[in-house]
Protein backbone atom coordinates (compact mmCIF):
# COMPACT_ATOMS: atom_id res chain seq x y z
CA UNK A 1 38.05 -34.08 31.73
CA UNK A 2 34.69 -34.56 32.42
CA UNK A 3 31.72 -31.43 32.68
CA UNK A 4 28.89 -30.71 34.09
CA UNK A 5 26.28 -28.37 31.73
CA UNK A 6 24.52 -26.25 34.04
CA UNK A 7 21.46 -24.16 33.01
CA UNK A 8 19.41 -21.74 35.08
CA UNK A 9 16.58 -19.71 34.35
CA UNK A 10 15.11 -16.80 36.58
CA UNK A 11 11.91 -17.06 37.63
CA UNK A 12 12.00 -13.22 38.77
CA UNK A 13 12.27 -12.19 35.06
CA UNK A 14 10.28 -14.08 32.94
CA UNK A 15 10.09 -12.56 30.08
CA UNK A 16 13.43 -10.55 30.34
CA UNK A 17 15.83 -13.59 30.30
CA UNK A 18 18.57 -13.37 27.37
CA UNK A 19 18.00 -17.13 26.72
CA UNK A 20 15.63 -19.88 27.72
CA UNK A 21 16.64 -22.91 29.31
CA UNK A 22 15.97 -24.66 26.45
CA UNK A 23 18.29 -22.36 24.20
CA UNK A 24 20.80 -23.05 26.80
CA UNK A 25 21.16 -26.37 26.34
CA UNK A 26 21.23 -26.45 23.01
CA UNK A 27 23.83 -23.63 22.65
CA UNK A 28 26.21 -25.62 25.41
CA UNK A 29 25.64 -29.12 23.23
CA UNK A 30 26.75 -27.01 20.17
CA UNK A 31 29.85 -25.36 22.39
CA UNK A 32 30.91 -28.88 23.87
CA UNK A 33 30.92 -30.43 20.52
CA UNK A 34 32.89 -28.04 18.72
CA UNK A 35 35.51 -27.64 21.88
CA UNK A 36 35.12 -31.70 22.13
CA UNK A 37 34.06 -31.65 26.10
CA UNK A 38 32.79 -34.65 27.23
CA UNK A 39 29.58 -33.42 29.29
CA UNK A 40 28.55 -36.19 31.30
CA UNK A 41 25.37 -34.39 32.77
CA UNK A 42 23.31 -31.59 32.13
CA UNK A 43 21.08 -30.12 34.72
CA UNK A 44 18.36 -27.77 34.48
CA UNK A 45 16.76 -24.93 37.60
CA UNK A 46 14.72 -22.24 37.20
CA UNK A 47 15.37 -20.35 40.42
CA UNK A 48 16.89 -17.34 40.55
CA UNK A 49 20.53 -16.67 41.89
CA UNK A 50 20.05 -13.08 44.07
CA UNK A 51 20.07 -15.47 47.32
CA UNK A 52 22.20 -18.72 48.17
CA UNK A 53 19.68 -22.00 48.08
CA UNK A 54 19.67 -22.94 45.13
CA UNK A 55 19.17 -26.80 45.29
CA UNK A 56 20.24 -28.15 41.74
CA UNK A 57 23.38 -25.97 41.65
CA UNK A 58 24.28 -27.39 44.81
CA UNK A 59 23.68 -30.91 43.53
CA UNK A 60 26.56 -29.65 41.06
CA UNK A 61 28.88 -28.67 43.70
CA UNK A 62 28.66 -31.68 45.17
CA UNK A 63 29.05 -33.78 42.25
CA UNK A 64 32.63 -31.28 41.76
CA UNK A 65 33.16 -32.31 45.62
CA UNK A 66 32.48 -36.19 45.14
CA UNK A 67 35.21 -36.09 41.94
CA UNK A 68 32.47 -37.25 39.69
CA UNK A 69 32.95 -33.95 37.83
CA UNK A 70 36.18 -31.80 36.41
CA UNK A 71 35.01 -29.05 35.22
CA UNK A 72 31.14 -26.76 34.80
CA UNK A 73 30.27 -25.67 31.86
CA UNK A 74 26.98 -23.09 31.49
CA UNK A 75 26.24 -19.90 28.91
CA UNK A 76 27.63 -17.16 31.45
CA UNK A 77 29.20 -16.90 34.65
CA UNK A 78 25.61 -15.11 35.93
CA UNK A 79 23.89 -18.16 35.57
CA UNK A 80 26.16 -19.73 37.79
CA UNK A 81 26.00 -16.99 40.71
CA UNK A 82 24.24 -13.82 41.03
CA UNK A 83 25.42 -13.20 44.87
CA UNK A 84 28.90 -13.32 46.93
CA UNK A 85 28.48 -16.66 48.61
CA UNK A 86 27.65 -18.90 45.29
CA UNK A 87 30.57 -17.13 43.77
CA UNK A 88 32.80 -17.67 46.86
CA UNK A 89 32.08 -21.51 46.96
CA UNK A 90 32.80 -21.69 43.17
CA UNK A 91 36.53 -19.81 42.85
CA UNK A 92 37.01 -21.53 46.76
CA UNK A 93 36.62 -25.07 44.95
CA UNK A 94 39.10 -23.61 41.99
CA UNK A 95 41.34 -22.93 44.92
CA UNK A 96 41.43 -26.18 46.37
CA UNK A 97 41.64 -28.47 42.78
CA UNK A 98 38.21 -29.90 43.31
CA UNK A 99 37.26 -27.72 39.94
CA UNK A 100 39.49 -27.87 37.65
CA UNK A 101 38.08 -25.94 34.86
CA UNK A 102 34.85 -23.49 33.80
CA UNK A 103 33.93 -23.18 30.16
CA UNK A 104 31.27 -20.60 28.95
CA UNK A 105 30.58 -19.81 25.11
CA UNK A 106 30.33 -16.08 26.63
CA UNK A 107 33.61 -15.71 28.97
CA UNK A 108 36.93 -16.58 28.74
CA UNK A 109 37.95 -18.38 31.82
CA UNK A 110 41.58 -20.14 32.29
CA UNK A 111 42.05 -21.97 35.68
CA UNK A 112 44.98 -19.69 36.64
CA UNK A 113 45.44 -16.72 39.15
CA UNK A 114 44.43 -13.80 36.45
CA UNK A 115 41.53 -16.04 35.01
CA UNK A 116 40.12 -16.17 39.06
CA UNK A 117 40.84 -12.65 38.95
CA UNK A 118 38.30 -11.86 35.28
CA UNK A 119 35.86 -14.50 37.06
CA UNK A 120 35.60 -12.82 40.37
CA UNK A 121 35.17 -9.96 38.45
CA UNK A 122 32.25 -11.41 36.64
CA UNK A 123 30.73 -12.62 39.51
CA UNK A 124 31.09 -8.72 41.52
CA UNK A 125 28.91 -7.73 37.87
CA UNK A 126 26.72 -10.08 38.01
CA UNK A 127 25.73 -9.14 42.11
CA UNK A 128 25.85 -5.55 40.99
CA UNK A 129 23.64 -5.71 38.06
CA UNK A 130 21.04 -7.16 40.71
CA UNK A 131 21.95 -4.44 43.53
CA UNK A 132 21.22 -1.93 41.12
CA UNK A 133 18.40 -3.48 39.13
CA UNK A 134 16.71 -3.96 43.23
CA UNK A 135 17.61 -0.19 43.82
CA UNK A 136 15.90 1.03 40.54
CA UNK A 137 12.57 -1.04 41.07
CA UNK A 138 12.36 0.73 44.55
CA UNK A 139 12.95 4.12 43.56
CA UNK A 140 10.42 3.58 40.36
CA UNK A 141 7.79 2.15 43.14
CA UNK A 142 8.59 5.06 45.28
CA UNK A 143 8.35 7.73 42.42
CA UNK A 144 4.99 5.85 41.53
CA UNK A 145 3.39 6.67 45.33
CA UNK A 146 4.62 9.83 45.45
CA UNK A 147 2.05 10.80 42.26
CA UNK A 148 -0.26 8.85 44.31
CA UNK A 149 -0.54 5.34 42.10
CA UNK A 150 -0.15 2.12 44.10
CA UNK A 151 2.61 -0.19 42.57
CA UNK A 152 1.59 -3.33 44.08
CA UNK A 153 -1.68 -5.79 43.83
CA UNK A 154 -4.48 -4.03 44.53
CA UNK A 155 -6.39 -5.09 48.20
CA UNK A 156 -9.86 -6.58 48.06
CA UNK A 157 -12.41 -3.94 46.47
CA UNK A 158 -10.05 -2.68 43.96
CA UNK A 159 -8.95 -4.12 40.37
CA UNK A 160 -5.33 -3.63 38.86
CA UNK A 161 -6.02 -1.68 35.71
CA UNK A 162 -3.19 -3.40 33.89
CA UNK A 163 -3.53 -1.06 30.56
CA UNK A 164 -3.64 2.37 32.12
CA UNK A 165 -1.41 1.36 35.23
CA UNK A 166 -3.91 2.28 38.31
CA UNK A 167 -6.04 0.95 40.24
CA UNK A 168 -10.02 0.96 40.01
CA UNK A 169 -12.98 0.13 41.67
CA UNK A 170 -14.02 -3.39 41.72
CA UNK A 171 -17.78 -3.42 40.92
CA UNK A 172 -18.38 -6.71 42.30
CA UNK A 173 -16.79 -6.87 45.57
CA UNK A 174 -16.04 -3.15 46.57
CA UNK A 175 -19.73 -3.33 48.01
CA UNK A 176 -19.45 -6.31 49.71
CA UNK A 177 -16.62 -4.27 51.79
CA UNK A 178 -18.25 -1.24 51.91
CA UNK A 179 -20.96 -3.63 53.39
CA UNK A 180 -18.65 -5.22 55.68
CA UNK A 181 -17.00 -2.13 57.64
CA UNK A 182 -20.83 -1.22 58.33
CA UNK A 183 -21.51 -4.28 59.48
CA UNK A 184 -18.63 -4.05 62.01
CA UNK A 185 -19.56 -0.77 62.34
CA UNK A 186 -22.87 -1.47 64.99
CA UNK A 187 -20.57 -3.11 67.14
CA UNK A 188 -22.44 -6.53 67.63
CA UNK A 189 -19.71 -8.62 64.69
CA UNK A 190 -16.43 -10.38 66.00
CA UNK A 191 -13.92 -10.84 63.20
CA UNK A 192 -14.81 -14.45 62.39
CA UNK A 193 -18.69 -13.05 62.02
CA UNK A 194 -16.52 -10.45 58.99
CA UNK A 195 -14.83 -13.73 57.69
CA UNK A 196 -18.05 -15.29 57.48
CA UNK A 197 -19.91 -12.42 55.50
CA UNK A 198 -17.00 -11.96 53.59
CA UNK A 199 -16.77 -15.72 52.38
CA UNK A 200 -20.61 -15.99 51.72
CA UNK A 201 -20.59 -13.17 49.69
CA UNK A 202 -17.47 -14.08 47.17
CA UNK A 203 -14.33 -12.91 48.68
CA UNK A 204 -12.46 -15.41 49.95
CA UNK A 205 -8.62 -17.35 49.67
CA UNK A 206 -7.34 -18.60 46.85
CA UNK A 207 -8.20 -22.47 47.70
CA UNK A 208 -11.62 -21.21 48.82
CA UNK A 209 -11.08 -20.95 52.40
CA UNK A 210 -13.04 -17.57 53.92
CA UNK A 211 -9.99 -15.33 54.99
CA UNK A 212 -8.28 -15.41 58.32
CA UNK A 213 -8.87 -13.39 61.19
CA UNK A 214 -5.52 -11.39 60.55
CA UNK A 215 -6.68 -10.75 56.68
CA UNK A 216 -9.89 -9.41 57.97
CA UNK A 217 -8.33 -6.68 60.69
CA UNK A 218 -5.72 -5.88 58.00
CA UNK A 219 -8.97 -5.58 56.01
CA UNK A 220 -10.59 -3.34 58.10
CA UNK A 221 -7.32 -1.10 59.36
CA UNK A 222 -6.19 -0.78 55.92
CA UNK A 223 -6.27 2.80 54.97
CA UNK A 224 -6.36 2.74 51.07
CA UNK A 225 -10.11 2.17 51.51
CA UNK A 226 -10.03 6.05 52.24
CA UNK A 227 -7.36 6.73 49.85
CA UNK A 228 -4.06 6.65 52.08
CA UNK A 229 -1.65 4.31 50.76
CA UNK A 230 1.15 3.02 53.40
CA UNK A 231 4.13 2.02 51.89
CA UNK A 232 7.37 0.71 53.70
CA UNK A 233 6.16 2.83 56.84
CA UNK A 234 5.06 6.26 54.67
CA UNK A 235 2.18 7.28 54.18
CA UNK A 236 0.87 8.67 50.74
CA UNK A 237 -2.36 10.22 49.37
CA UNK A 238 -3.68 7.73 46.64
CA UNK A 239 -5.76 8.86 43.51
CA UNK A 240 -7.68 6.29 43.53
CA UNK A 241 -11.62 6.29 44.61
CA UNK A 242 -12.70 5.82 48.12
CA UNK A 243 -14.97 3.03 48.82
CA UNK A 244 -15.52 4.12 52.91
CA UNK A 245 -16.07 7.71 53.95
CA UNK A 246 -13.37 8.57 56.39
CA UNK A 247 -15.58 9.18 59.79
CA UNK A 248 -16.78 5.01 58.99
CA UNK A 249 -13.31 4.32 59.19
CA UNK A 250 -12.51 6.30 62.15
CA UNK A 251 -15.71 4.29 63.81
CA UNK A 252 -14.35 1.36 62.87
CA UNK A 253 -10.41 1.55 64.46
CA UNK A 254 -12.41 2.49 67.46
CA UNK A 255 -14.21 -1.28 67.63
CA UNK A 256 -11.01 -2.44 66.23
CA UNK A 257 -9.12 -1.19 69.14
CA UNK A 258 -11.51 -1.95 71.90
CA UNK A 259 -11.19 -5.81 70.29
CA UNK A 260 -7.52 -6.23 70.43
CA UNK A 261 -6.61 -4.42 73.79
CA UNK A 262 -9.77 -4.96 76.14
CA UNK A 263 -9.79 -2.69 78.77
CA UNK A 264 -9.09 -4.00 82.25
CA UNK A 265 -7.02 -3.34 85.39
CA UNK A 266 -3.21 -4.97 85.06
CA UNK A 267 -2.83 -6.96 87.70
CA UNK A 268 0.49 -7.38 89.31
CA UNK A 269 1.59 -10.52 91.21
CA UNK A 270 4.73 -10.96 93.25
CA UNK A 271 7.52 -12.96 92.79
CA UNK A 272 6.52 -13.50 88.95
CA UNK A 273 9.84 -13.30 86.73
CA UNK A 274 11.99 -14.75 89.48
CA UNK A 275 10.22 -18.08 90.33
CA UNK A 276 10.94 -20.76 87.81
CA UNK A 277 9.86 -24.31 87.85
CA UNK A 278 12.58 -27.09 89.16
CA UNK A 279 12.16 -29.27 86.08
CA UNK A 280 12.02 -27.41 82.97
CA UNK A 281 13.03 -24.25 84.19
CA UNK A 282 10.59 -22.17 82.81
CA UNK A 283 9.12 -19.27 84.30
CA UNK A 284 6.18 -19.18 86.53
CA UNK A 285 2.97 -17.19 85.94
CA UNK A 286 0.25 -16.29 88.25
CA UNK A 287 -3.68 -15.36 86.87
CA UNK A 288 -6.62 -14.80 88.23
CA UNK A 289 -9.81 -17.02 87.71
CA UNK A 290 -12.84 -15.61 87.53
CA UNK A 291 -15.04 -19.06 87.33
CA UNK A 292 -14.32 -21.58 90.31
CA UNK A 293 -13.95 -25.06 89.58
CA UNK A 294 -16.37 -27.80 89.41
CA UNK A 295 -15.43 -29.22 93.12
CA UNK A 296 -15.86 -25.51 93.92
CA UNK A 297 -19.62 -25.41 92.07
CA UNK A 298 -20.43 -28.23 93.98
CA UNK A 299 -19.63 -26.97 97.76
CA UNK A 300 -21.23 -23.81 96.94
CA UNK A 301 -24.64 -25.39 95.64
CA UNK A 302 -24.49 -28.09 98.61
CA UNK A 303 -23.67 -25.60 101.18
CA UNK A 304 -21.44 -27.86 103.03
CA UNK A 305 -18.21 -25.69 103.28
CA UNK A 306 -16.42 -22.17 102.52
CA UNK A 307 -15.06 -21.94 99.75
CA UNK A 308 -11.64 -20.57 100.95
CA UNK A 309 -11.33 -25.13 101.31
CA UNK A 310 -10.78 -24.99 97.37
CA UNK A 311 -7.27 -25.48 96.36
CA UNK A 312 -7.32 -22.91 93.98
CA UNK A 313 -9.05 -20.38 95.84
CA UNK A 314 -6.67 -20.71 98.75
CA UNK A 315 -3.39 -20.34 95.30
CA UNK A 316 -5.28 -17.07 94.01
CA UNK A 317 -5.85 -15.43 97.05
CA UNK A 318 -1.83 -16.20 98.10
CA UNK A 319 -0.43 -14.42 95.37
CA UNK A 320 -3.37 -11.43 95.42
């Protein structure tokens, strides 16, 4: 019978994993030898199994599928699948006779309908040790907000203060956005003008890049500058300091706003919705154009004509 040595590594826990992959591999070569398995292949991922994807452990399957393999062997059955479908696919290919056999130093496994049984059982351990480890971190983050510490990487301004847990001020760039929301502020800076000041002065992407205009309205809505922290859709009062006084942030939501949503009559045209173009089927628009077009410029400046002749004109004033 011929195995497959299959060795996985989280890359969620790395420094809470029972063995390396390189421990794994030499406590399978150890295993095969004294059981005398002939292990054709061994093959190595560090990905972790709480979602289907995986793509060396489906080079496995395949190779189980294809006949080049009998049986998997690998140090525990939760290194093989931490979720319901991975587990599915392997007892489903014990089911059919591609996979004849599992062997783990850890487990006892026998390919018959009470060893499927202890497997499956293995597997439904495995899924619930990450359920519950998922459900733990959440509550611990929530606990965490609720005395008003922020669990997560602290926003531009603000350092994680990795020994005490908390977050701090950032001497070097919490000016620079101090500086920044009173620059927007005076209402005369569009978002890229933010971007801009923001890159010049040090804060930037990780390649270098000066942020995006969606980083720099987060930037500038985000409310732990004034010591609300929104988590999940709560709010919570942070202990952390301030870098923006409240009424500056009010002042700037305002220019925020105005940006986003312009003000401006909603025009209404008929038959929009229900018309829809012959060849592709899409729906057809209407708008209104404010500049004319050059053919228009030109009858205008020469004086020759109305300019109710333009094609346009004559479309726009139809569906007005």
């Amino acid at each position: 019978m011929k195995y497959i040595a299959y060795c996985r590594k989280s890359t969620d826990e790395k420094d809470k994993q029972v063995l390396s992959i390189e421990a794994q591999v030499a406590e399978l070569q150890e295993y095969a030898k004294r059981e005398s398995l002939n292990v054709i292949r061994t093959i190595t991922e560090a990905k972790t199994a709480k979602i289907p994807g995986r793509e060396k452990f489906a080079e496995v399957l395949k190779l189980v599928e294809k006949g080049e393999a009998d049986g998997i062997l690998a140090w525990h059955a939760d290194r093989l699948a931490r979720n319901s479908i991975d587990g599915g696919k392997i007892i489903y290919l014990l089911d059919t006779g591609k996979l004849l056999d599992l062997k783990f130093p850890t487990l006892w496994f026998e390919n018959t309908p009470q060893g499927k049984f202890m497997l499956s059982i293995a597997f439904s351990q495995s899924k619930y040790y990450v359920d519950n480890l998922s459900e733990n971190v959440k509550r611990g983050m929530r606990h965490k907000l609720r005395r008003g510490e922020w669990p997560l990487k602290a926003p531009y301004g603000y350092l994680n203060d990795r020994v005490n847990k908390t977050i701090i001020i950032n001497p070097d760039t919490a000016p620079i956005i101090k500086k920044a929301f009173i620059l927007f502020s005076k209402g005369n800076s569009s978002f890229t003008d933010i971007s801009k000041f923001l890159h010049k002065h040090g804060i930037m992407k990780h390649d270098g890049e000066p942020v995006r205009l969606n980083q720099v309205i987060n930037i500038l809505t985000n409310r732990f500058y004034i010591g609300i922290m929104e988590y999940a859709g709560e709010y919570f009062e942070g202990k952390h300091e301030q870098i923006i006084s409240k009424s500056l942030f009010n002042k700037v939501q305002k220019i925020v706003n105005t940006l986003q949503h312009p003000r401006g009559k909603k025009r209404s045209f008929p038959f929009t919705g229900l018309a829809r173009c012959g060849e592709c089927g899409s729906g057809i628009t209407a708008e209104i154009h404010h500049n004319c077009c050059w053919s228009c410029l030109y009858i205008l400046g020469n004086k020759k004509t109305d300019i109710r002749n333009c094609r346009r004109y004559a479309i726009n004033a139809a569906l007005q």
